[in-house]
N, C-alpha and C. Protein backbone atom coordinates (compact mmCIF):
# COMPACT_ATOMS: atom_id res chain seq x y z
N UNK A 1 108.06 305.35 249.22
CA UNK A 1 108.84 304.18 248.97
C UNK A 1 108.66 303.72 247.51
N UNK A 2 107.46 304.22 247.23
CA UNK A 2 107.28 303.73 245.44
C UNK A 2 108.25 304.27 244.76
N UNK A 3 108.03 305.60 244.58
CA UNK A 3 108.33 306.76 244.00
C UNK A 3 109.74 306.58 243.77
N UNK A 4 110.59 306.18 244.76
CA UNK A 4 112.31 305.83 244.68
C UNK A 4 112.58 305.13 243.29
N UNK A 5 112.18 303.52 243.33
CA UNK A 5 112.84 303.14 242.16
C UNK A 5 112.38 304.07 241.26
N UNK A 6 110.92 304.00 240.85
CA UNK A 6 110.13 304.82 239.54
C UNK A 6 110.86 306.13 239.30
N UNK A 7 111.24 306.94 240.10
CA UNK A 7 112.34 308.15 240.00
C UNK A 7 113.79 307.82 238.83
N UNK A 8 114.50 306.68 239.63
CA UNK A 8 115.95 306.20 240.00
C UNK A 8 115.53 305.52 237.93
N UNK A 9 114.47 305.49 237.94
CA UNK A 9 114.34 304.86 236.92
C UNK A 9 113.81 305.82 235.06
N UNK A 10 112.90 306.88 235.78
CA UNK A 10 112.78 307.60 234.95
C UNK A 10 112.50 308.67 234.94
N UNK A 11 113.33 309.40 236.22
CA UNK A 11 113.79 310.50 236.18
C UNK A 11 112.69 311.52 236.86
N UNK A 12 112.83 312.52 237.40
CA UNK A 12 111.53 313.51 237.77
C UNK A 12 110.35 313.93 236.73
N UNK A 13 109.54 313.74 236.91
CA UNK A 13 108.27 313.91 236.09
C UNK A 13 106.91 313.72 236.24
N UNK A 14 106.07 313.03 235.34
CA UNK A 14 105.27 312.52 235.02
C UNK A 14 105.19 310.99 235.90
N UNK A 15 105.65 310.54 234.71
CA UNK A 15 105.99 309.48 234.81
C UNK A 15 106.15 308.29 236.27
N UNK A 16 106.97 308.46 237.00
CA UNK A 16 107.37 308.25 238.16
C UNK A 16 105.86 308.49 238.93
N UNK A 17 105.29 309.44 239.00
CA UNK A 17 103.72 309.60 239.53
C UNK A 17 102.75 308.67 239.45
N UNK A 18 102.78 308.14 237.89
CA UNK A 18 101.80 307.40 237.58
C UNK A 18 101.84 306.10 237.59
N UNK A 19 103.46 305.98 237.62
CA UNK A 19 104.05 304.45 237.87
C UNK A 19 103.62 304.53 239.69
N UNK A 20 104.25 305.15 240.05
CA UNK A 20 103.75 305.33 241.38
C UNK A 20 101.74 304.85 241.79
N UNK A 21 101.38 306.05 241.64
CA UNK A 21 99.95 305.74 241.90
C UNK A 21 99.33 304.32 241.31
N UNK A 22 99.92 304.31 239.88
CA UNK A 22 99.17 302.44 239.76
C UNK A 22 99.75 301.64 240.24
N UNK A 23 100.88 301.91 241.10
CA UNK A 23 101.47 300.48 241.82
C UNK A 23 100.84 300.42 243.35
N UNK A 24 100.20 301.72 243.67
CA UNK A 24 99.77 301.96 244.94
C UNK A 24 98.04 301.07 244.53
N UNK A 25 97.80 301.70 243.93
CA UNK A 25 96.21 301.46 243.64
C UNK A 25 96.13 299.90 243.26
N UNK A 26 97.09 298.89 242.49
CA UNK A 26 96.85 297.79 241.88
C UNK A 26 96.64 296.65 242.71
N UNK A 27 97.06 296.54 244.31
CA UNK A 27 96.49 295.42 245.40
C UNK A 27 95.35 295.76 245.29
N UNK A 28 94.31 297.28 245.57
CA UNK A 28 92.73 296.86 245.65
C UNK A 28 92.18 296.17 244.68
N UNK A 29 92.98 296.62 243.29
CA UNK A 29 92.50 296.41 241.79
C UNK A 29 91.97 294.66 242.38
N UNK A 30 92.91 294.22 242.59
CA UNK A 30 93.33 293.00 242.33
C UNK A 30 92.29 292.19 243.32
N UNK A 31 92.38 292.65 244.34
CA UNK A 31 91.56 292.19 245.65
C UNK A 31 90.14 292.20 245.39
N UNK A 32 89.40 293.49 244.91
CA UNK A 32 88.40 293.60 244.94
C UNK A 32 87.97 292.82 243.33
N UNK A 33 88.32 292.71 242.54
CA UNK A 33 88.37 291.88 241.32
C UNK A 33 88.29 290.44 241.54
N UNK A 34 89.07 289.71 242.47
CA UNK A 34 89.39 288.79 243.18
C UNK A 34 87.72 288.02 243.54
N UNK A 35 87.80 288.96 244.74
CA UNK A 35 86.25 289.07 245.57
C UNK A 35 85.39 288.61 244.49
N UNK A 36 85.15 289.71 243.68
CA UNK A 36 83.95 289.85 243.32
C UNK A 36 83.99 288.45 242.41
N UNK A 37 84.82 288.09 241.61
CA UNK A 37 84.90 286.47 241.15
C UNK A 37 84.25 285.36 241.29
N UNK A 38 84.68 285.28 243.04
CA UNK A 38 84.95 284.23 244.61
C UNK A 38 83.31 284.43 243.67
N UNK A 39 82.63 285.39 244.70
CA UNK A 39 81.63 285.43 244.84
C UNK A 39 80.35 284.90 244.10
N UNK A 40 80.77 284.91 242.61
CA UNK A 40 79.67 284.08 241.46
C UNK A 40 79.36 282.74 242.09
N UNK A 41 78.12 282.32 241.76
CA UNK A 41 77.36 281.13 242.61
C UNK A 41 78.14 279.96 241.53
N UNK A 42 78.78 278.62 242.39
CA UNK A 42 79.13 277.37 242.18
C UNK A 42 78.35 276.83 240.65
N UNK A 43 76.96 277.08 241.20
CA UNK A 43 75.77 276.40 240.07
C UNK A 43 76.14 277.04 238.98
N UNK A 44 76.42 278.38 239.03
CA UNK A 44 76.78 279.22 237.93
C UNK A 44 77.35 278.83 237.07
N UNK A 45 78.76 278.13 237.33
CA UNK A 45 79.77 277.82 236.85
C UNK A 45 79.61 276.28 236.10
N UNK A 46 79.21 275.27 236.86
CA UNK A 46 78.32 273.91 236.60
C UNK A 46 77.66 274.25 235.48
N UNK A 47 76.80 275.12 235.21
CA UNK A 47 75.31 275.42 234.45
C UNK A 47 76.28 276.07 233.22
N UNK A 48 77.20 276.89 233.47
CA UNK A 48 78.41 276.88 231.69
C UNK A 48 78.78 276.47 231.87
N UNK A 49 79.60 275.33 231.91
CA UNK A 49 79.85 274.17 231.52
C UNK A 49 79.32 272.93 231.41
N UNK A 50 78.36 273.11 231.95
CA UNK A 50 77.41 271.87 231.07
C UNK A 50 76.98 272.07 229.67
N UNK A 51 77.09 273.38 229.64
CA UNK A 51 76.54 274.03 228.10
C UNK A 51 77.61 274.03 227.16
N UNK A 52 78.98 273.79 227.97
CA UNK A 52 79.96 273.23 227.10
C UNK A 52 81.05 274.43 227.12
N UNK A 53 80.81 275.61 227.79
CA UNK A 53 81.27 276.87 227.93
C UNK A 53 82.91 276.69 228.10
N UNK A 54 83.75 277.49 227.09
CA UNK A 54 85.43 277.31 227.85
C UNK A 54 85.26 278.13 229.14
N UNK A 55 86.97 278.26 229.12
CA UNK A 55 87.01 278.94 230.79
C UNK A 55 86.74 280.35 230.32
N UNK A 56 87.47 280.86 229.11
CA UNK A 56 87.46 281.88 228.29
C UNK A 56 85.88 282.55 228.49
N UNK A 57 85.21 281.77 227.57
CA UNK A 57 83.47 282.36 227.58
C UNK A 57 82.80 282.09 229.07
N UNK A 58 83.28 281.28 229.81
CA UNK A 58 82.73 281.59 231.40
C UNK A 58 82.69 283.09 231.71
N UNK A 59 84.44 283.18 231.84
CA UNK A 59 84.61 284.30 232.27
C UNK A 59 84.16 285.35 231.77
N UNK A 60 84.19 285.87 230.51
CA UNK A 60 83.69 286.79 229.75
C UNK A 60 82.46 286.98 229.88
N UNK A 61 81.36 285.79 229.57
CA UNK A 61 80.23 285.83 228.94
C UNK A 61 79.19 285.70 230.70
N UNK A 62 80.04 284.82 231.70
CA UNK A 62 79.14 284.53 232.84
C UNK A 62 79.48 285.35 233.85
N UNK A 63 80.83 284.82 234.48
CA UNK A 63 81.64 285.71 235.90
C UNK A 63 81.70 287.03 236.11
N UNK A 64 82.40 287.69 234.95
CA UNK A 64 82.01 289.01 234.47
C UNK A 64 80.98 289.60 234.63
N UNK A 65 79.70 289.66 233.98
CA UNK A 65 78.66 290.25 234.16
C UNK A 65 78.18 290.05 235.61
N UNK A 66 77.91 288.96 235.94
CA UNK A 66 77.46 288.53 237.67
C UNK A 66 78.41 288.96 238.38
N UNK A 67 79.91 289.11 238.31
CA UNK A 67 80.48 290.13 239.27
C UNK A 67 80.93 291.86 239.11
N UNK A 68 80.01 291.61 237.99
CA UNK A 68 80.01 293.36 237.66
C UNK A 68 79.81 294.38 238.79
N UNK A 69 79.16 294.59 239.81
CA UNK A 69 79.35 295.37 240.90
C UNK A 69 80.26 294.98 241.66
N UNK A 70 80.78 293.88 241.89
CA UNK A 70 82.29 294.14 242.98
C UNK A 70 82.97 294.72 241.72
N UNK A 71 83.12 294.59 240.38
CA UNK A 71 84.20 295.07 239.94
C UNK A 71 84.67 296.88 239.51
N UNK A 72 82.98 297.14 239.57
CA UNK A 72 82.84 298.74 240.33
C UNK A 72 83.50 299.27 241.19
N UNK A 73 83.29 298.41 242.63
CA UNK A 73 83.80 298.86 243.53
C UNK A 73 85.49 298.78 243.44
N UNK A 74 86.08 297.75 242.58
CA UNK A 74 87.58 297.66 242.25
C UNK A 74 87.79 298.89 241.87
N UNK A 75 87.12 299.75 240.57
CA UNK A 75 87.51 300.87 239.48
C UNK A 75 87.07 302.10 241.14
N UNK A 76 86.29 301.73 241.78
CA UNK A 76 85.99 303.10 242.65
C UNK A 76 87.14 303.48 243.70
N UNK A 77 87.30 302.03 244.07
CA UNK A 77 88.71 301.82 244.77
C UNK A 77 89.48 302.04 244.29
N UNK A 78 90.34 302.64 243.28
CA UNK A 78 91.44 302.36 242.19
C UNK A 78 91.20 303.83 242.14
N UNK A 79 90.13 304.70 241.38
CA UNK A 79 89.94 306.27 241.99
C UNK A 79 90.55 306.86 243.07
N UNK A 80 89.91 306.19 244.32
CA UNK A 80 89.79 306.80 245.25
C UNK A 80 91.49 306.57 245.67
N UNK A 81 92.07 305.82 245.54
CA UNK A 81 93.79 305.40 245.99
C UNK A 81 94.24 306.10 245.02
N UNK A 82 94.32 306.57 243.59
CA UNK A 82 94.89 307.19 242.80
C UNK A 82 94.72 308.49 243.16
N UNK A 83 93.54 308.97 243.89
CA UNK A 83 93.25 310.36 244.16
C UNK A 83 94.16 310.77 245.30
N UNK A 84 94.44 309.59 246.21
CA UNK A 84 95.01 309.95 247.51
C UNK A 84 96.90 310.19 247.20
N UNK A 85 97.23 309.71 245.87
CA UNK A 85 98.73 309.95 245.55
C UNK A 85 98.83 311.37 244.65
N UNK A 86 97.42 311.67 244.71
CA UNK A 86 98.11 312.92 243.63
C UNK A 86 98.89 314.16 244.15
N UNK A 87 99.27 314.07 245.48
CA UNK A 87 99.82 314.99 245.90
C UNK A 87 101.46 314.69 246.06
N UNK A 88 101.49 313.11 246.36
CA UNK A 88 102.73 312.89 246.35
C UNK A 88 103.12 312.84 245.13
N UNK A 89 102.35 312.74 243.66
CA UNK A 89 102.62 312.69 242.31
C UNK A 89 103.15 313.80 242.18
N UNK A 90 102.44 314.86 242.35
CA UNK A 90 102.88 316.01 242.58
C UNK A 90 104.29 316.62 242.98
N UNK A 91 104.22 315.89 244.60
CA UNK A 91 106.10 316.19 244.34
C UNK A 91 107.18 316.23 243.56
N UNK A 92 106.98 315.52 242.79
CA UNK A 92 107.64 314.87 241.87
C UNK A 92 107.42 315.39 239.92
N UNK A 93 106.86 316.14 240.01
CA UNK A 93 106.42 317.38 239.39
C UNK A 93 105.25 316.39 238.22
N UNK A 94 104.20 315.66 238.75
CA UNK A 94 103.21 314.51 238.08
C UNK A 94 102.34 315.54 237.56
N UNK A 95 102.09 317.36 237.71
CA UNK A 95 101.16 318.05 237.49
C UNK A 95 99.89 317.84 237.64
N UNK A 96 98.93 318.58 237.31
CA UNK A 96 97.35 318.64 237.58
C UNK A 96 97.56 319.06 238.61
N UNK A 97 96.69 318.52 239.63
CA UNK A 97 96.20 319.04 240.76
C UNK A 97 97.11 318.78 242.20
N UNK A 98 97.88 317.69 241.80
CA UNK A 98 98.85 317.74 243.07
C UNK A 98 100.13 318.78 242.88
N UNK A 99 100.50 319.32 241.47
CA UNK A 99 101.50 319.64 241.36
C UNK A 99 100.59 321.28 241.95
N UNK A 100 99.48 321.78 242.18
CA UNK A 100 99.19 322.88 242.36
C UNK A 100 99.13 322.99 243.99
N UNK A 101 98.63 322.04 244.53
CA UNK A 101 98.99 321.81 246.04
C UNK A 101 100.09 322.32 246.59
N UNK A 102 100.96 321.58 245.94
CA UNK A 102 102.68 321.19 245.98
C UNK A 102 103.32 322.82 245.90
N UNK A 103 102.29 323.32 244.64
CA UNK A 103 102.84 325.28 244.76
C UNK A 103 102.15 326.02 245.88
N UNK A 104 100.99 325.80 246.29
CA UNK A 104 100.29 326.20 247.44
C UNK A 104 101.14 325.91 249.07
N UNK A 105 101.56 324.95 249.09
CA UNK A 105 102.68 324.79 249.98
C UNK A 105 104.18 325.16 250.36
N UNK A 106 104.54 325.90 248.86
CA UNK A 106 105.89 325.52 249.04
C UNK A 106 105.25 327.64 249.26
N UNK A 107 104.74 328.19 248.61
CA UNK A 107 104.99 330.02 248.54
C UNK A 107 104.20 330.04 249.86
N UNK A 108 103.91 331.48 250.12
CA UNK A 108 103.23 332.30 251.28
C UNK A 108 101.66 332.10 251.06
N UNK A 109 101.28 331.85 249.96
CA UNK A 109 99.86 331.81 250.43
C UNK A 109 98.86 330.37 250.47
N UNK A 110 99.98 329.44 251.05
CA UNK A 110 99.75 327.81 251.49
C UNK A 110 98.21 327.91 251.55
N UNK A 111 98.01 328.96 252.60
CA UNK A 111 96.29 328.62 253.03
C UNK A 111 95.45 328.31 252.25
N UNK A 112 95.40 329.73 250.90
CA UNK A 112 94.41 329.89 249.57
C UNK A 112 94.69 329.17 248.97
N UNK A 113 95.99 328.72 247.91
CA UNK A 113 95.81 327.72 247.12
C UNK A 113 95.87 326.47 247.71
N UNK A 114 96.54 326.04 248.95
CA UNK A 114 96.54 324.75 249.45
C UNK A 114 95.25 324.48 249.35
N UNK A 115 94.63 324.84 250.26
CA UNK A 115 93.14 324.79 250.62
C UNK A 115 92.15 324.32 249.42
N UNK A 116 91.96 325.33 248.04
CA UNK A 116 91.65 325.19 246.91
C UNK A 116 91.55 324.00 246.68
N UNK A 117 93.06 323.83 246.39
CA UNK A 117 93.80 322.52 245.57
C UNK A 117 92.89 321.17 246.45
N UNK A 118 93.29 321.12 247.59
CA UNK A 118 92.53 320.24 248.62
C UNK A 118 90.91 320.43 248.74
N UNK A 119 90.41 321.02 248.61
CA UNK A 119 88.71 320.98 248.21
C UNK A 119 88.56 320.12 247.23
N UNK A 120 89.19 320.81 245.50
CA UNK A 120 89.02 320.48 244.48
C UNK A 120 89.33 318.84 244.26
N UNK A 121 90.26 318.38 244.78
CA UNK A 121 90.54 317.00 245.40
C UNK A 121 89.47 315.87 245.80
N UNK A 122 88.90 316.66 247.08
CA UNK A 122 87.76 315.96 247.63
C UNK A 122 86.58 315.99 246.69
N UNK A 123 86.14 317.25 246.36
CA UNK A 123 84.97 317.12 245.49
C UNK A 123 85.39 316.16 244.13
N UNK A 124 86.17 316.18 243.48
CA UNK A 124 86.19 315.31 242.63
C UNK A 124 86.38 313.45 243.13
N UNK A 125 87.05 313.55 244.34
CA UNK A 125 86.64 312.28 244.41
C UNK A 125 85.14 311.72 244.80
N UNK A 126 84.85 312.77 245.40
CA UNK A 126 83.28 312.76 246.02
C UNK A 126 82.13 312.26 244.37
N UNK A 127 82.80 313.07 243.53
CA UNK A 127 81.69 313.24 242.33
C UNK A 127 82.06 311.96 241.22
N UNK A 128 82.88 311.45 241.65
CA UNK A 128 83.92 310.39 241.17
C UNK A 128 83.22 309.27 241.83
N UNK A 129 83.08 309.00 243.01
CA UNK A 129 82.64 308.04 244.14
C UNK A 129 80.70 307.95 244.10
N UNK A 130 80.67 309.22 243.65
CA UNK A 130 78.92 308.89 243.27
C UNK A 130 78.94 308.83 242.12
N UNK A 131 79.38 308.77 241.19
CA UNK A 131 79.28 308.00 239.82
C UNK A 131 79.29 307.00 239.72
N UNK A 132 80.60 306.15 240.12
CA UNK A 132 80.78 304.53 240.20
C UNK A 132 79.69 304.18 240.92
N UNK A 133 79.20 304.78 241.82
CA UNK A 133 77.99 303.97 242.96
C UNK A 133 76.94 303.81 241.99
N UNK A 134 76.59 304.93 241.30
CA UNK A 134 75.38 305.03 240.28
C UNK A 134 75.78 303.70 239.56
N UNK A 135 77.03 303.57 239.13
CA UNK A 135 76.72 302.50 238.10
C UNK A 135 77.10 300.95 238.13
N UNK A 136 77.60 301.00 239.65
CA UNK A 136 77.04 299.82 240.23
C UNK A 136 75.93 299.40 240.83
N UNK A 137 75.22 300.62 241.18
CA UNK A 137 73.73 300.40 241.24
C UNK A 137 72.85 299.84 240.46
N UNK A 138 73.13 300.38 239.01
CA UNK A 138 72.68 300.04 237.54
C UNK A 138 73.03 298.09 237.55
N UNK A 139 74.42 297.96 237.69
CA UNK A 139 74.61 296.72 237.70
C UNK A 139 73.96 295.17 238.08
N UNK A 140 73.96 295.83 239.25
CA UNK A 140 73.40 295.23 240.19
C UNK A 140 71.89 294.34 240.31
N UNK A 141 71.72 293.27 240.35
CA UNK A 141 70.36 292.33 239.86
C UNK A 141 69.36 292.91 240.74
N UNK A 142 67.74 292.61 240.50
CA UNK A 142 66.88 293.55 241.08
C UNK A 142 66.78 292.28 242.10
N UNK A 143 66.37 292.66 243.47
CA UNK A 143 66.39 291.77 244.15
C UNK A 143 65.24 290.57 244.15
N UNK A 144 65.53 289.32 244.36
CA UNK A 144 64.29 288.36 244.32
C UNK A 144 62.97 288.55 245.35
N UNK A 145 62.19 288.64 245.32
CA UNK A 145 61.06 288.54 246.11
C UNK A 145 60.56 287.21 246.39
């Protein structure tokens, strides 16, 4: 359903893929960005601005950093949904790795390159998905005792 206008609009390609996949991926963006916001402590916010802080340097200098691991999980989420369109990108001739799927399916030997193409998929989101974890781990405050 993405893919229609983004097509109707700029034609078979690239393009249309990537308009595609970031319009698919941009509710978690948004949600999990959202979250992680909510979540900064009240006092937080009180404590810059008593210091005289705009909304500007709140955000930047306070919210930001203290919601730095939900906003991991936004960029991991945003991976992992971009990974899941690359095949329909693909249709649409978006290349890389969905457009090799897309040839694995359409000739006689679906099994070998489908298959391939679909491993190579998972493992990269897999190696993709333990990266962001690593570095929301990093993020993340050491716990209070």
């Amino acid at each position: 359903m993405l893919l229609v206008p983004a097509i109707t609009l700029f034609h078979v390609g690239r393009i249309p893929g990537i308009i595609a996949s970031v319009i698919y991926a941009l509710p978690a963006a948004v949600h999990y960005t959202d979250l992680g916001l909510r979540r900064v402590p009240a006092e937080t916010h009180e404590a810059a601005e008593s210091f005289g802080a705009t909304r500007a340097q709140r955000l930047r200098h306070v919210e930001m950093p203290l919601a730095a691991p939900e906003l991991m999980v936004a960029v991991n989420q945003v991976i992992m949904l971009i990974l899941a369109m690359v095949v329909i990108a693909g249709l649409v001739g978006g290349g890389g790795l969905g457009l090799e799927a897309v040839r694995g399916l359409r000739r006689s030997d679906a099994v070998g390159r489908g298959f391939e193409t679909g491993i190579a998929i998972v493992l990269l989101a897999a190696i993709l998905d333990r990266l962001t974890r690593a570095v929301a781990d990093r993020l993340r405050p050491p716990a209070a005792v």
